[in-house]
PDB file of N, CA and C in Angstrom:
ATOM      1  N   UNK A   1     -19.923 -11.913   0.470  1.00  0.00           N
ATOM      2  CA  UNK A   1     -18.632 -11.340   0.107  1.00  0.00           C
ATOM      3  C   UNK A   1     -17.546 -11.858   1.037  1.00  0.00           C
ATOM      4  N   UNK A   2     -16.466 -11.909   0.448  1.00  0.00           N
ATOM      5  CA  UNK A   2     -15.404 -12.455   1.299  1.00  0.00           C
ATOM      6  C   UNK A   2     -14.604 -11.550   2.347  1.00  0.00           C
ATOM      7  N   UNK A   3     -14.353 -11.827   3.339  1.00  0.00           N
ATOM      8  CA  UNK A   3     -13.928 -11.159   4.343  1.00  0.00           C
ATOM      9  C   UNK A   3     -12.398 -10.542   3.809  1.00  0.00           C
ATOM     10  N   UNK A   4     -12.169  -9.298   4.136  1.00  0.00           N
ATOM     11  CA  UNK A   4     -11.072  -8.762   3.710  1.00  0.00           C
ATOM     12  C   UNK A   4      -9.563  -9.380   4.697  1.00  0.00           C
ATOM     13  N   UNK A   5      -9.777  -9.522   6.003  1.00  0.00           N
ATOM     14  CA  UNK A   5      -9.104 -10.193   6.504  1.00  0.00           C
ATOM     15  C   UNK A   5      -8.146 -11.516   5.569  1.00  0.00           C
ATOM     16  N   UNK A   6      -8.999 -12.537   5.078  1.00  0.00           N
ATOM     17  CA  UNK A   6      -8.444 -13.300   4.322  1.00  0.00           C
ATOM     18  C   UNK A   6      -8.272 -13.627   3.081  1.00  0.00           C
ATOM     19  N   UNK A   7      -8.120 -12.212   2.412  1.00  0.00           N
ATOM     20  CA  UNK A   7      -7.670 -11.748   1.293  1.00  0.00           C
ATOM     21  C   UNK A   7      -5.781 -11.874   1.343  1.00  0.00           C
ATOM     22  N   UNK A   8      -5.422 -12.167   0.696  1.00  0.00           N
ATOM     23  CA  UNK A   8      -3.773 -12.854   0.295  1.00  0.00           C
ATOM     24  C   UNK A   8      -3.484 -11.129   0.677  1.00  0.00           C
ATOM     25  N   UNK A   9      -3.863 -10.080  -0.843  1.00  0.00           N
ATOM     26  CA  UNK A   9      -3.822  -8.969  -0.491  1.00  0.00           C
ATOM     27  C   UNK A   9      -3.571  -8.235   0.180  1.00  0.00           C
ATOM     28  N   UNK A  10      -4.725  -8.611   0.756  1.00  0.00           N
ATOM     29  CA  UNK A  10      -4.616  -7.719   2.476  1.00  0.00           C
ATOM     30  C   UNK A  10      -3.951  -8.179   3.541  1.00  0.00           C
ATOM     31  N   UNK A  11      -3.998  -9.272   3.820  1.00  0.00           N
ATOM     32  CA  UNK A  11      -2.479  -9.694   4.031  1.00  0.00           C
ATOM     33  C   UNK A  11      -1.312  -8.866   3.752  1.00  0.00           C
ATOM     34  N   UNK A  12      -0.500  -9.550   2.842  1.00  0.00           N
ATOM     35  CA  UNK A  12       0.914  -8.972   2.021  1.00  0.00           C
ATOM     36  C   UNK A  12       0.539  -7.455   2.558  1.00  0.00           C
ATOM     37  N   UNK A  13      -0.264  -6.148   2.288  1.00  0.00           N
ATOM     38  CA  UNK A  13      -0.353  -4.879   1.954  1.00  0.00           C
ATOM     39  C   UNK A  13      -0.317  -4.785   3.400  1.00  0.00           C
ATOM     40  N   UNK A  14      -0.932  -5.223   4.489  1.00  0.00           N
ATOM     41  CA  UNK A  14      -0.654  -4.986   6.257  1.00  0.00           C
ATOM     42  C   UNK A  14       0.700  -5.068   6.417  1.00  0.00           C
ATOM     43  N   UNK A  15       1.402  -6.581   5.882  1.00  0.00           N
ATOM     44  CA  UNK A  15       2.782  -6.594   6.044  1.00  0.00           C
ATOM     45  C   UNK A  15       4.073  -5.519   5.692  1.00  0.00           C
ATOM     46  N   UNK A  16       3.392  -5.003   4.259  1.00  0.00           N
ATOM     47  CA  UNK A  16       4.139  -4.410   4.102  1.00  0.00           C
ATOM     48  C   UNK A  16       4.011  -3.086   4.885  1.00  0.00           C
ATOM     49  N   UNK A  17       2.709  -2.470   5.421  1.00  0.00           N
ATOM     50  CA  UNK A  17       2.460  -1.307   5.866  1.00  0.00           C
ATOM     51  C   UNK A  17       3.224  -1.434   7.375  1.00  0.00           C
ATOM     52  N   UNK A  18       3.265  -2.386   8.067  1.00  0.00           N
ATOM     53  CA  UNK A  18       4.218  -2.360   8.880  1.00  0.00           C
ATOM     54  C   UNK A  18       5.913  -2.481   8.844  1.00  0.00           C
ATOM     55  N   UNK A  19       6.003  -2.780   7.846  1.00  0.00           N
ATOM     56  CA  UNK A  19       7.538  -2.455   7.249  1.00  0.00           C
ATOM     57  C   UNK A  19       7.582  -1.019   7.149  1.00  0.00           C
ATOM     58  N   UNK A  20       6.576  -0.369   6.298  1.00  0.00           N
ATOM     59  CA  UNK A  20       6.803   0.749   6.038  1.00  0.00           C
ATOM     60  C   UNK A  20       7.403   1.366   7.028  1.00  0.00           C
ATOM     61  N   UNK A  21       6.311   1.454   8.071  1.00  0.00           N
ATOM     62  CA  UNK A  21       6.361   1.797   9.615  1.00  0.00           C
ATOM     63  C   UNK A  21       7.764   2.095  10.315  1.00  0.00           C
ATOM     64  N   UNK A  22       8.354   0.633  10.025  1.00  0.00           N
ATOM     65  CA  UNK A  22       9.619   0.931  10.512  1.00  0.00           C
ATOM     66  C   UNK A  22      10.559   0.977  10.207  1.00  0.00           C
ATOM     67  N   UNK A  23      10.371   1.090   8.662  1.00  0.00           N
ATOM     68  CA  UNK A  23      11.574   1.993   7.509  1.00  0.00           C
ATOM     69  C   UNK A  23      11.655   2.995   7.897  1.00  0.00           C
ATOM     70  N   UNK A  24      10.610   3.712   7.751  1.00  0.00           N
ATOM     71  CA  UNK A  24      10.355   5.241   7.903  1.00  0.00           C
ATOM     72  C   UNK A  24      10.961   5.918   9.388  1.00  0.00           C
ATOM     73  N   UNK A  25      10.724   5.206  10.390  1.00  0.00           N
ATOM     74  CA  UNK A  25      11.175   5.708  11.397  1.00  0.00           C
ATOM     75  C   UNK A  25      13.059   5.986  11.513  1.00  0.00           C
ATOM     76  N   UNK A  26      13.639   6.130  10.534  1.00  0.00           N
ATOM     77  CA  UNK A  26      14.506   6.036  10.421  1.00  0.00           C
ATOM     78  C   UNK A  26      15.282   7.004   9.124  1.00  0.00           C
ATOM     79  N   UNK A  27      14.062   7.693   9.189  1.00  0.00           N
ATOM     80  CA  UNK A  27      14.461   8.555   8.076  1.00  0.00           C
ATOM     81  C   UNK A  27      14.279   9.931   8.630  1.00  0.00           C
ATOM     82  N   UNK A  28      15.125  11.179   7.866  1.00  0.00           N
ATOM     83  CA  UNK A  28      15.357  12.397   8.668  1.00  0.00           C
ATOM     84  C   UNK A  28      14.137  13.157   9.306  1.00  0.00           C
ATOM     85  N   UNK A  29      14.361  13.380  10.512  1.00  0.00           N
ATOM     86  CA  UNK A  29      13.346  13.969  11.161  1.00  0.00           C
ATOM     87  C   UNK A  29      12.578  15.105  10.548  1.00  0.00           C
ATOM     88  N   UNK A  30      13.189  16.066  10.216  1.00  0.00           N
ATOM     89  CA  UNK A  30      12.557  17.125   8.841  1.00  0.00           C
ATOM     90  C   UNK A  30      11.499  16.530   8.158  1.00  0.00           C
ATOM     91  N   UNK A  31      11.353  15.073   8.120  1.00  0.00           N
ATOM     92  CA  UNK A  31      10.267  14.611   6.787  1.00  0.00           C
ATOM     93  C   UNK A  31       9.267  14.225   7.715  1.00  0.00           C
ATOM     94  N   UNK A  32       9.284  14.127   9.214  1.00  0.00           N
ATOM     95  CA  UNK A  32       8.352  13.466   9.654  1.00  0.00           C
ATOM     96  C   UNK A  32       6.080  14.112   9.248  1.00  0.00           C
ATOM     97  N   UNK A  33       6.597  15.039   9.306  1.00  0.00           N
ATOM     98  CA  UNK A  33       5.300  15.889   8.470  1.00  0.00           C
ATOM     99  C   UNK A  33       5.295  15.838   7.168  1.00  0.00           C
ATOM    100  N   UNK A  34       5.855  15.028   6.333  1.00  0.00           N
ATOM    101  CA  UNK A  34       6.404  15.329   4.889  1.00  0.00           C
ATOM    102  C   UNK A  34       6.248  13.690   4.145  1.00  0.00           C
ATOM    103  N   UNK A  35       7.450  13.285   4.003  1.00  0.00           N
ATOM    104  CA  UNK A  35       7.875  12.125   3.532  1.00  0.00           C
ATOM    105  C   UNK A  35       6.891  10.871   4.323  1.00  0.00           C
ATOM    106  N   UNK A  36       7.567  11.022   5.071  1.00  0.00           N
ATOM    107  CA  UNK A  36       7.172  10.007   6.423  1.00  0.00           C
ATOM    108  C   UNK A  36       5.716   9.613   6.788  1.00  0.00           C
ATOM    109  N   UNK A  37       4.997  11.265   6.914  1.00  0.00           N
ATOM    110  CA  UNK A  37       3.694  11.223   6.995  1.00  0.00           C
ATOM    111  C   UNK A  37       3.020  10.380   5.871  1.00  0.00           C
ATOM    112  N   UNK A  38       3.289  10.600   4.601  1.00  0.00           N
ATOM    113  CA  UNK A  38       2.257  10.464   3.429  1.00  0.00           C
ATOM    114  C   UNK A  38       2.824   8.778   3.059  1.00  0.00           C
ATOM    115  N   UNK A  39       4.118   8.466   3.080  1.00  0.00           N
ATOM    116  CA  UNK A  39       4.146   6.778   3.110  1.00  0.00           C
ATOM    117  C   UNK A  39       3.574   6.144   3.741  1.00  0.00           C
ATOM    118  N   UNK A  40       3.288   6.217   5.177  1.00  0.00           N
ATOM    119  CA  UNK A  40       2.582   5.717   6.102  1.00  0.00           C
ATOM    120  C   UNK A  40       1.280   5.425   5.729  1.00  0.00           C
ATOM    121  N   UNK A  41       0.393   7.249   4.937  1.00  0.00           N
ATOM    122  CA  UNK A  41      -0.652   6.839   4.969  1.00  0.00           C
ATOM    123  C   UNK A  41      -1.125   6.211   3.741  1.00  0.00           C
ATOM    124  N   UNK A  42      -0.411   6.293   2.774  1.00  0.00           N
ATOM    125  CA  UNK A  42      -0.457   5.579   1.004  1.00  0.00           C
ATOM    126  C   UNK A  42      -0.459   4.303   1.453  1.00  0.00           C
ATOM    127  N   UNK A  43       0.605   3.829   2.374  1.00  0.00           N
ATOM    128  CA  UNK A  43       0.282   2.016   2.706  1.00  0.00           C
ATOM    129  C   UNK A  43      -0.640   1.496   3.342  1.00  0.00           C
ATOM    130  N   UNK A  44      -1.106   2.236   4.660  1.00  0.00           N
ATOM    131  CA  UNK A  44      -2.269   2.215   5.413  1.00  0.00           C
ATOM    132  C   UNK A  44      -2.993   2.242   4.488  1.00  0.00           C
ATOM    133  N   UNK A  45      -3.262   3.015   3.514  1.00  0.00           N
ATOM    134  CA  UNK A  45      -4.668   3.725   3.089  1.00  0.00           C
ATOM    135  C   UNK A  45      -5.007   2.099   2.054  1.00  0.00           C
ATOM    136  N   UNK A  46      -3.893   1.142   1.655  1.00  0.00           N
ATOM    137  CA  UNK A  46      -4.404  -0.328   1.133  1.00  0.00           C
ATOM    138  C   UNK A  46      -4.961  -0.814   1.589  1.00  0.00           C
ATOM    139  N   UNK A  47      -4.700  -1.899   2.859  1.00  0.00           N
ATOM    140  CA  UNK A  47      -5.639  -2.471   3.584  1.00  0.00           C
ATOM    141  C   UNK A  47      -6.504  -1.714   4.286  1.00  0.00           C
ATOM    142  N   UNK A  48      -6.866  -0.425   4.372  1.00  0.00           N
ATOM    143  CA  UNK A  48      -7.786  -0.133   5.456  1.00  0.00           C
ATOM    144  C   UNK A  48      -8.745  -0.093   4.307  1.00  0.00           C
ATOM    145  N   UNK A  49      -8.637   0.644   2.541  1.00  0.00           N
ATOM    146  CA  UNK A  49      -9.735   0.518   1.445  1.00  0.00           C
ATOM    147  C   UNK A  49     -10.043  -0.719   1.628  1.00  0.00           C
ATOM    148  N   UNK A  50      -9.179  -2.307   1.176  1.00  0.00           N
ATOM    149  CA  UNK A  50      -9.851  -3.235   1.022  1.00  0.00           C
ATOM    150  C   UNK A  50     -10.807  -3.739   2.592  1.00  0.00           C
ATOM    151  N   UNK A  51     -10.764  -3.205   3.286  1.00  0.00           N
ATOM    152  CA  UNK A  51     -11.253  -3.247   4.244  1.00  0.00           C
ATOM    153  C   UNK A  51     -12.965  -2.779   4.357  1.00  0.00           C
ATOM    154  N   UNK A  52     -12.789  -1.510   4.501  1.00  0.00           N
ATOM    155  CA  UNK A  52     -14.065  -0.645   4.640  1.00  0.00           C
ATOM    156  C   UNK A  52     -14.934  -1.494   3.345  1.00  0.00           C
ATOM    157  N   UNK A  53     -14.367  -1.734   1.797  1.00  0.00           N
ATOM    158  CA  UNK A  53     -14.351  -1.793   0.838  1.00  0.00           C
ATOM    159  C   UNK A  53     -15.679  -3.636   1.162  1.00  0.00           C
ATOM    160  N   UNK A  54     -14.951  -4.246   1.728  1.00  0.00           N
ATOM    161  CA  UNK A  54     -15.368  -5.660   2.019  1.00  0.00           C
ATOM    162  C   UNK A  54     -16.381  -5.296   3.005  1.00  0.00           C
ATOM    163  N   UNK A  55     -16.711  -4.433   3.610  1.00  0.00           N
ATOM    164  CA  UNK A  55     -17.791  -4.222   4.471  1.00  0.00           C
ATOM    165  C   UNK A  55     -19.090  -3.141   4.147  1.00  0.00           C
ATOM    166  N   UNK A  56     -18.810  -2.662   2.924  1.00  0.00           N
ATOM    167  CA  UNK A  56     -20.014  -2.240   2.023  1.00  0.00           C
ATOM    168  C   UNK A  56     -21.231  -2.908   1.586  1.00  0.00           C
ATOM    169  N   UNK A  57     -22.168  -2.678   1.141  1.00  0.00           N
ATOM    170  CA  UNK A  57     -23.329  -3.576   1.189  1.00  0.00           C
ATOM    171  C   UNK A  57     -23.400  -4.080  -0.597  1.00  0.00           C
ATOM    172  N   UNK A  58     -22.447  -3.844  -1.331  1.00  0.00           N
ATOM    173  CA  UNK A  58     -22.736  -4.513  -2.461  1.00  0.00           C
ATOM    174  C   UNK A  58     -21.530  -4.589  -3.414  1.00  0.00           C
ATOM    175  N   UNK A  59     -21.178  -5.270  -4.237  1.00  0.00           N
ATOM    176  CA  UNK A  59     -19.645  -5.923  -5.548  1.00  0.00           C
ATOM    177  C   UNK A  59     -19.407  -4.354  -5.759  1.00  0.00           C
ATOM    178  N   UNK A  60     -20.299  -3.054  -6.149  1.00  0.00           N
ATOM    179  CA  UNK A  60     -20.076  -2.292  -6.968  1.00  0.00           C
ATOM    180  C   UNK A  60     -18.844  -1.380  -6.396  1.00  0.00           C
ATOM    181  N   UNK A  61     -19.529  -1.508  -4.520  1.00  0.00           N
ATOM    182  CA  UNK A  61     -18.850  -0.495  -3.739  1.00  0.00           C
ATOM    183  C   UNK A  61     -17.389  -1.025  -3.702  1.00  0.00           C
ATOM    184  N   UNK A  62     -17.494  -2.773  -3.221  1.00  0.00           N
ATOM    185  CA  UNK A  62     -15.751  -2.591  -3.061  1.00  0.00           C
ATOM    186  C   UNK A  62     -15.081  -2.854  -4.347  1.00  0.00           C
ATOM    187  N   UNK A  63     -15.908  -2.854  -5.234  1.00  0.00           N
ATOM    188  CA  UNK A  63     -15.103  -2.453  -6.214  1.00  0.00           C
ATOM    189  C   UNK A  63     -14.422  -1.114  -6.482  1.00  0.00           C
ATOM    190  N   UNK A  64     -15.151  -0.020  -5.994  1.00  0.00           N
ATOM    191  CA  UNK A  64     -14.949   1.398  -5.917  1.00  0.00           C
ATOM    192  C   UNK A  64     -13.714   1.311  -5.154  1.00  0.00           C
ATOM    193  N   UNK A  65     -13.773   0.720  -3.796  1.00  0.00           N
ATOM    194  CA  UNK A  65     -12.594   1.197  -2.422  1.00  0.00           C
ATOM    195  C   UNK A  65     -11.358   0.303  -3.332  1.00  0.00           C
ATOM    196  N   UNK A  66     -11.386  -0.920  -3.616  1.00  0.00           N
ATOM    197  CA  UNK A  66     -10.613  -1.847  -4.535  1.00  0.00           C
ATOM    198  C   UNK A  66      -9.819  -0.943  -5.604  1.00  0.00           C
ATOM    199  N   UNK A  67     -10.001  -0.155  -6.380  1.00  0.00           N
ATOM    200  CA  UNK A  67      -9.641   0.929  -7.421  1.00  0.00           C
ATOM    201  C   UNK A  67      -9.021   2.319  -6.504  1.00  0.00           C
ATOM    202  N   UNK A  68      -9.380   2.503  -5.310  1.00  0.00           N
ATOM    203  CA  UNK A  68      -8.811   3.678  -4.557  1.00  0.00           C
ATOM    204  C   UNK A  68      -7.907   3.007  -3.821  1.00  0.00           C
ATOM    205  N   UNK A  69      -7.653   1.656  -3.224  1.00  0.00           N
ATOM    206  CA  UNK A  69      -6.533   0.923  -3.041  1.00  0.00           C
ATOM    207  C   UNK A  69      -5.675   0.782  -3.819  1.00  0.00           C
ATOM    208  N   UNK A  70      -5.538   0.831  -5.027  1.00  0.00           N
ATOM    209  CA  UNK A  70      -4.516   0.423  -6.557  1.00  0.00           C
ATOM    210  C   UNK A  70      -4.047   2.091  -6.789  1.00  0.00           C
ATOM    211  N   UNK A  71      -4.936   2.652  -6.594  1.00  0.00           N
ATOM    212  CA  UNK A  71      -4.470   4.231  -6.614  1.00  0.00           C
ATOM    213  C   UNK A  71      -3.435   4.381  -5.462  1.00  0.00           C
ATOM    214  N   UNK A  72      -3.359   4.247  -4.369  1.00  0.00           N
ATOM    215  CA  UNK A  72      -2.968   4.131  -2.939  1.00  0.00           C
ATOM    216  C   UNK A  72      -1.451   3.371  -2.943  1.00  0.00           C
ATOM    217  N   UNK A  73      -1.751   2.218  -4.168  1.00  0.00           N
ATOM    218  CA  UNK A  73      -0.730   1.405  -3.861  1.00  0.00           C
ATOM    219  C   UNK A  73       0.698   2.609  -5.592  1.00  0.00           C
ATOM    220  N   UNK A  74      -0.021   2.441  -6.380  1.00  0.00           N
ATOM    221  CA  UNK A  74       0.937   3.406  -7.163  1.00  0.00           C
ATOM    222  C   UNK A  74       1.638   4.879  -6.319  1.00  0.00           C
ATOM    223  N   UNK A  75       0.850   5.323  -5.617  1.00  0.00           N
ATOM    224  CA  UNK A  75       1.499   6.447  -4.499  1.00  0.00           C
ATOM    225  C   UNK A  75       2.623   5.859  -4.141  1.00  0.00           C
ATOM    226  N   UNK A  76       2.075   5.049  -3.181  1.00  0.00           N
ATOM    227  CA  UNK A  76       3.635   4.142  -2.282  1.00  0.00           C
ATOM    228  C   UNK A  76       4.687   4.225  -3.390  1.00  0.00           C
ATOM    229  N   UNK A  77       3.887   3.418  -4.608  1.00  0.00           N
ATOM    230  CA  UNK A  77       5.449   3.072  -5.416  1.00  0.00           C
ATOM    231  C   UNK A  77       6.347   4.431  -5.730  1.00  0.00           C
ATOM    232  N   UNK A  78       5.425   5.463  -6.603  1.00  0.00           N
ATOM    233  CA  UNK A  78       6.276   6.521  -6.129  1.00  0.00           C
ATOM    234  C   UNK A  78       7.006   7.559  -5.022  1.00  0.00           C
ATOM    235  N   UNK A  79       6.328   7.267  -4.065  1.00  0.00           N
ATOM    236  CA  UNK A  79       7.276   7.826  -2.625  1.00  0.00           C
ATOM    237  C   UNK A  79       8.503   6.897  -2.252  1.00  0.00           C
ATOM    238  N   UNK A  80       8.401   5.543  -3.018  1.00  0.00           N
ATOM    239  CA  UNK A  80       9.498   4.351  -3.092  1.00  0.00           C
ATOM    240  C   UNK A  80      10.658   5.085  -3.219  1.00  0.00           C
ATOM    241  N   UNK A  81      10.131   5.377  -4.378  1.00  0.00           N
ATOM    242  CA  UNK A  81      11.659   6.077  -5.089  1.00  0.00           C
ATOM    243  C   UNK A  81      12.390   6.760  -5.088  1.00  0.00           C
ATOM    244  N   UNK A  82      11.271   8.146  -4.472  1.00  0.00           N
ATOM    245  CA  UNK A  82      11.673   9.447  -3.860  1.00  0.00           C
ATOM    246  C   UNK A  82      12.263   8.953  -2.574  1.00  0.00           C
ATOM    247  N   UNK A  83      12.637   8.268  -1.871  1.00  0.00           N
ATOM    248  CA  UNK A  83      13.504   8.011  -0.866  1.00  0.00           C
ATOM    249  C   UNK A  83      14.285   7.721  -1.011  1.00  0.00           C
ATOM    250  N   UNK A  84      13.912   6.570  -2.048  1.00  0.00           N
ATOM    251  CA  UNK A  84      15.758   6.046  -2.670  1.00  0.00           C
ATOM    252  C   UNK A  84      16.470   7.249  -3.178  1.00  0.00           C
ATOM    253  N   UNK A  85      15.521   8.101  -3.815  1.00  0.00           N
ATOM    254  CA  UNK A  85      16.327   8.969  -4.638  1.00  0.00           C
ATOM    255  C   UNK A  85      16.965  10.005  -3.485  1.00  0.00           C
ATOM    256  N   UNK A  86      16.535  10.180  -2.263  1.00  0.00           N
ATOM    257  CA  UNK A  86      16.487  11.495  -1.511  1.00  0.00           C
ATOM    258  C   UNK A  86      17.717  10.495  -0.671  1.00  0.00           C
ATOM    259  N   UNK A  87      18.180   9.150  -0.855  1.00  0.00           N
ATOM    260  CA  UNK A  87      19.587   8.352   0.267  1.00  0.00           C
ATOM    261  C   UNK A  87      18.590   7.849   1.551  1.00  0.00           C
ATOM    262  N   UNK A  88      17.081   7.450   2.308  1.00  0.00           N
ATOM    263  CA  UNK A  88      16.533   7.398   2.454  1.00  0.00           C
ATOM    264  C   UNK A  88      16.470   5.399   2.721  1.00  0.00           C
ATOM    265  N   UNK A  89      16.538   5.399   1.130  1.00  0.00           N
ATOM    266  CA  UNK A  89      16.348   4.245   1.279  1.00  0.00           C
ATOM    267  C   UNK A  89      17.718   3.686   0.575  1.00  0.00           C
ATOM    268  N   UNK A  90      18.122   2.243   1.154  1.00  0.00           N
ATOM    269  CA  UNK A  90      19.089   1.473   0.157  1.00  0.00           C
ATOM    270  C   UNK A  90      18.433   0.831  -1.025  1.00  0.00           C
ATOM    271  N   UNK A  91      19.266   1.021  -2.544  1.00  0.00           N
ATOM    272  CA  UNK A  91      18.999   0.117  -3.699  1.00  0.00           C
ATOM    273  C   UNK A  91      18.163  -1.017  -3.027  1.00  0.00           C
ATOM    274  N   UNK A  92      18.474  -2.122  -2.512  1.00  0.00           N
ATOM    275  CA  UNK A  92      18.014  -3.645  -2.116  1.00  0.00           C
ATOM    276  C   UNK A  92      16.372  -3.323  -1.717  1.00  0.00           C
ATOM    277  N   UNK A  93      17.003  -2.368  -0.466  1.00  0.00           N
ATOM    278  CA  UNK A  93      15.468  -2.222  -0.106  1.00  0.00           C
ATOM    279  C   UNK A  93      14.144  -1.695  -0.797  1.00  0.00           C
ATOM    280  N   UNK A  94      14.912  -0.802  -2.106  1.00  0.00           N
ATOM    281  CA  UNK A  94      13.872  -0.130  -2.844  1.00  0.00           C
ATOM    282  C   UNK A  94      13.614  -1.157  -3.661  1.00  0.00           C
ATOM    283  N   UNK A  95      14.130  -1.740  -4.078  1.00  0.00           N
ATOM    284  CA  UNK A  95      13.999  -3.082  -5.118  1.00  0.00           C
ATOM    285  C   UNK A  95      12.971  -3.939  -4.476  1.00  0.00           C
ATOM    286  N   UNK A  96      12.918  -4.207  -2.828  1.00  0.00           N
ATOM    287  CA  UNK A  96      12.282  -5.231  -2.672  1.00  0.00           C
ATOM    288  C   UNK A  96      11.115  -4.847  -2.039  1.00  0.00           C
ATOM    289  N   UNK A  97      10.959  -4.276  -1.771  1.00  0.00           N
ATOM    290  CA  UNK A  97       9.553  -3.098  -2.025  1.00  0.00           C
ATOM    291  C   UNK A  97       8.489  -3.209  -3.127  1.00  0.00           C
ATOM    292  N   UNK A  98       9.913  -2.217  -3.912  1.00  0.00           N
ATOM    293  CA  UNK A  98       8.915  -2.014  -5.010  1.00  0.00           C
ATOM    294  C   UNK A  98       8.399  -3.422  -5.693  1.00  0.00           C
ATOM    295  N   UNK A  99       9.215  -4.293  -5.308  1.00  0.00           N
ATOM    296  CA  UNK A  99       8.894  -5.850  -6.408  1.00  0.00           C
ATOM    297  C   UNK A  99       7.621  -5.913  -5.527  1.00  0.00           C
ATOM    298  N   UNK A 100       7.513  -6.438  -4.192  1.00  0.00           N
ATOM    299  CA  UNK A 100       6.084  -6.278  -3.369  1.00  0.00           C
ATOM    300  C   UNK A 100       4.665  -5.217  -3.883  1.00  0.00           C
ATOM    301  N   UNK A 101       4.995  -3.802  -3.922  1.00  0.00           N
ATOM    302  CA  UNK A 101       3.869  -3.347  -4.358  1.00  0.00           C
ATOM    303  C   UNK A 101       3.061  -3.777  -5.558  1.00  0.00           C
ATOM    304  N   UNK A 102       4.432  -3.899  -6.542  1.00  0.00           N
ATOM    305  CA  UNK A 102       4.332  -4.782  -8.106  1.00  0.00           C
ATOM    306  C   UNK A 102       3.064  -5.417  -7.535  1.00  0.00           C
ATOM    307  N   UNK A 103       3.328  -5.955  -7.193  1.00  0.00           N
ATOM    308  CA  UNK A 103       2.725  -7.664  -6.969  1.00  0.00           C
ATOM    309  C   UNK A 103       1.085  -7.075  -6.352  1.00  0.00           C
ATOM    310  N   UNK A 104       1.589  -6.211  -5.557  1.00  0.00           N
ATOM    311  CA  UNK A 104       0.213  -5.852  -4.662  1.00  0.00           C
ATOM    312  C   UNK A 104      -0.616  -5.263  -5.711  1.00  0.00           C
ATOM    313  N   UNK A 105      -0.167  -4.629  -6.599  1.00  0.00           N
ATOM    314  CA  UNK A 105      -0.748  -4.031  -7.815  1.00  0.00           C
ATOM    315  C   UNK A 105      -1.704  -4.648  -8.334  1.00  0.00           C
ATOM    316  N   UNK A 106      -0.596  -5.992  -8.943  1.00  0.00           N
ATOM    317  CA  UNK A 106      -1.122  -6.807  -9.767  1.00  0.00           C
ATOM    318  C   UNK A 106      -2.530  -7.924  -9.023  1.00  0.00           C
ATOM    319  N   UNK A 107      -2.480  -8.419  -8.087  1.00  0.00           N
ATOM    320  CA  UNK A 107      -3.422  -8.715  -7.225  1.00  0.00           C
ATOM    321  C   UNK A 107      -4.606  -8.066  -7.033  1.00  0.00           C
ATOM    322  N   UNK A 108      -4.369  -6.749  -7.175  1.00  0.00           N
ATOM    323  CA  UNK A 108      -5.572  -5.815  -6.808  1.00  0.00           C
ATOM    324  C   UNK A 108      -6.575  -5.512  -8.334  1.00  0.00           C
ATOM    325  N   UNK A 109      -5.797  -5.843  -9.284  1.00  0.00           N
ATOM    326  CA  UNK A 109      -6.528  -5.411 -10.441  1.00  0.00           C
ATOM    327  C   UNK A 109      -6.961  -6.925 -10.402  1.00  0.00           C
ATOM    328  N   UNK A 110      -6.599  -8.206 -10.449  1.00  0.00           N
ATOM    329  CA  UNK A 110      -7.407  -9.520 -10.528  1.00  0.00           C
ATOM    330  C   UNK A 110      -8.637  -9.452  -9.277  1.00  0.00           C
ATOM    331  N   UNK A 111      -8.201  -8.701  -8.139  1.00  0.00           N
ATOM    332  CA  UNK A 111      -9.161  -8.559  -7.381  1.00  0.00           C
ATOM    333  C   UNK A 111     -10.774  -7.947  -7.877  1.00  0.00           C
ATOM    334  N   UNK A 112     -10.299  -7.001  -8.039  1.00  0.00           N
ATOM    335  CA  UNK A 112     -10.777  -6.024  -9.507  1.00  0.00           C
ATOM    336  C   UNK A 112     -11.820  -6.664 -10.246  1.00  0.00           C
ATOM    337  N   UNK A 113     -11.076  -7.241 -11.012  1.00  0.00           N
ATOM    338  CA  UNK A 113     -11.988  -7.652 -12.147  1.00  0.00           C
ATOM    339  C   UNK A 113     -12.960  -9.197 -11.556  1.00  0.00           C
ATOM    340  N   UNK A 114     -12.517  -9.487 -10.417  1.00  0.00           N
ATOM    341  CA  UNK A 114     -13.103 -10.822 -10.063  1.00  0.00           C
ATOM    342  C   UNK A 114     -14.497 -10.436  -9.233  1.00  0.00           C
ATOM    343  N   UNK A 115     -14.577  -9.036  -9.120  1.00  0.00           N
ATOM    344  CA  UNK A 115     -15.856  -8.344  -8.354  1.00  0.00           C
ATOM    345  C   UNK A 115     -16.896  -8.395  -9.092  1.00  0.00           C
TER     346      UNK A 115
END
């Protein structure tokens, strides 16, 4: 099985989870248990599935963590919005985000089906 490390994927989904990181830190303190908390862990929670996911002992399992990553990654997209929507985030930035998760989406279901 291929190492999750050099998955395109997992890649891009680290990158973006450190963006997240320091979007978020910048958003109202009130959300830090709230908002803040659960973006963090919806982006984390991508690469750390394809992760654990690539270190299972057989196609079926990371196929399993692979499908709870795509779940993980639709979260993000909706907490996307709810920021934009809550002034949180700027238009640009929600746009270029969300075009990224898009993508992370779409990657993860070819990932998917290539198991």
């Amino acid at each position: 099985m291929k190492r999750a490390e050099d998955l395109d994927v997992f890649k891009l989904s680290h990158k973006l989870t450190l963006e997240i990181y320091k979007i978020t830190e910048k958003f109202s303190a009130s959300e830090r248990f709230g908002l803040i908390s659960q973006m963090r862990r919806a982006a984390a929670s991508i690469p750390m599935n394809l992760m654990e996911g690539a270190y299972r002992m057989s196609r079926k399992e990371f196929q399993h963590f692979v499908s709870i990553a795509k779940g993980s990654c639709g979260e993000i997209r909706y907490q996307l919005l709810l920021a934009k929507d809550l002034q949180y985030l700027k238009e640009d930035n929600y746009e270029e985000l969300e075009s990224s998760y898009e993508r992370i989406s779409m990657m993860l279901t070819k990932l998917y089906k290539s198991l």
